[in-house]
Protein backbone atom coordinates (compact mmCIF):
# COMPACT_ATOMS: atom_id res chain seq x y z
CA UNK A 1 150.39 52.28 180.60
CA UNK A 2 150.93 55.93 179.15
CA UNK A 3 154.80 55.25 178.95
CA UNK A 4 154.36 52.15 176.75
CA UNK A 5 152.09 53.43 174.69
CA UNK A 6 154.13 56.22 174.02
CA UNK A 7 157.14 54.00 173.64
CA UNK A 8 155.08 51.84 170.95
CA UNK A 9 154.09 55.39 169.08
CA UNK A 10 158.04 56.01 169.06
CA UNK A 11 159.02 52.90 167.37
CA UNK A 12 156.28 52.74 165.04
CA UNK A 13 157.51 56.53 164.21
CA UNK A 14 160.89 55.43 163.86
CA UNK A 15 160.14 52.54 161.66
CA UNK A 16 158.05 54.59 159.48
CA UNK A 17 160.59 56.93 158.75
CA UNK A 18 163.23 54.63 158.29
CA UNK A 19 160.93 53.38 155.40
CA UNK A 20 160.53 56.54 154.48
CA UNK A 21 164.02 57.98 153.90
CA UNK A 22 165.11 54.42 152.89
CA UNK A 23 162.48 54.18 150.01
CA UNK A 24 163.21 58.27 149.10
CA UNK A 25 167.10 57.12 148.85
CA UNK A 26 166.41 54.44 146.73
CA UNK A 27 164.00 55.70 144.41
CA UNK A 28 165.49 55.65 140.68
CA UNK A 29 164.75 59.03 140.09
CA UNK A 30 165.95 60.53 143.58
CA UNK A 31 169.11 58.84 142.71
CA UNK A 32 169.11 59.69 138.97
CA UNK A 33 168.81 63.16 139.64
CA UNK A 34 171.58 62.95 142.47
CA UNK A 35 174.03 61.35 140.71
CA UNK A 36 173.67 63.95 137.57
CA UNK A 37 173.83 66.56 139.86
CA UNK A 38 177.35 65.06 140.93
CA UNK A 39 178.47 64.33 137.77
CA UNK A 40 178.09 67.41 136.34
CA UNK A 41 179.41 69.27 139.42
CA UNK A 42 182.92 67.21 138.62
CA UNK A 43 182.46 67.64 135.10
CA UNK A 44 182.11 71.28 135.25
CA UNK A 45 185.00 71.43 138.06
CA UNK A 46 187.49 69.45 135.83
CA UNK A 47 186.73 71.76 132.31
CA UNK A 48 187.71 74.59 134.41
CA UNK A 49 190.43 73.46 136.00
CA UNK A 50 191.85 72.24 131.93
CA UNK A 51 191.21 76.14 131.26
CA UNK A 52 192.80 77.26 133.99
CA UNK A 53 195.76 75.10 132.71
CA UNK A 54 195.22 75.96 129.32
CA UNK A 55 195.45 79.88 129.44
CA UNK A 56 197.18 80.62 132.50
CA UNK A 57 200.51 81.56 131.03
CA UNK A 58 198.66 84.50 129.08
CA UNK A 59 195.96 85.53 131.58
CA UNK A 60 198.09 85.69 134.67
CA UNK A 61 201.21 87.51 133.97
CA UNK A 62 198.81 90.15 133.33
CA UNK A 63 197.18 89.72 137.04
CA UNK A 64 201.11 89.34 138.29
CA UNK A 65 201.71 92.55 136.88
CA UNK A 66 198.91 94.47 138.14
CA UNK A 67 198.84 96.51 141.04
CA UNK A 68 196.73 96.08 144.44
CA UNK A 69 194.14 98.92 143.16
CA UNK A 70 193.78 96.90 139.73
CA UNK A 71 193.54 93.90 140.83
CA UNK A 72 190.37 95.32 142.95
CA UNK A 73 189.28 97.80 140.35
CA UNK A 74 189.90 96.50 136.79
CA UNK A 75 187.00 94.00 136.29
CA UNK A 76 189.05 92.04 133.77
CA UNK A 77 192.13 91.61 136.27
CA UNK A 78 189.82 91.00 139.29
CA UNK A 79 187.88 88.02 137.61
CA UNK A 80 191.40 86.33 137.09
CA UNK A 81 191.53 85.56 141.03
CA UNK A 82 192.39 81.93 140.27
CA UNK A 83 196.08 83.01 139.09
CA UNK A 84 197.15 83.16 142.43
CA UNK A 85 197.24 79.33 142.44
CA UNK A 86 199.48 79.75 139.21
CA UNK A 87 202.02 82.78 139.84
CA UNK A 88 204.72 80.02 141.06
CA UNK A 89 204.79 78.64 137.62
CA UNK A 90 205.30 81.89 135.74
């Protein structure tokens, strides 16, 4: 009798939170706020990248030409990290 009952408690558990996260993951503002959150993520990731494009030649022959030690100590040169991606085009 104990071992049905707790098997009833677990499906009425599991059916309650199936409701649950089904009616949290389609709530309108749950997904609203998701799918800005996303959005701007790529939006954000894609205006870098067209600066990375768009400045490259100028910023990173200046990291290609620094040494090891600037590249770690110069906080202008060290921020430019992202030229390493780029040095084959130079």
């Amino acid at each position: 009798m104990v071992a049905v009952l707790n098997a009833t408690r677990a499906v009425v558990a599991l059916v309650a939170l199936t409701i649950l996260v089904g009616a949290t993951a389609m709530n309108p503002i749950f997904t609203g706020w998701l799918g800005g959150y996303v959005w701007n993520e790529h939006f954000q990731s894609q205006g870098l990248q067209e600066a990375h494009e768009r400045y490259f030649p100028t910023l990173c022959r200046e990291y290609r030409d620094a040494s090891f030690i600037e590249r770690w100590t110069n906080s202008r040169i060290a921020s430019n990290g992202w030229c390493e991606d780029y040095l084959h085009r130079l």
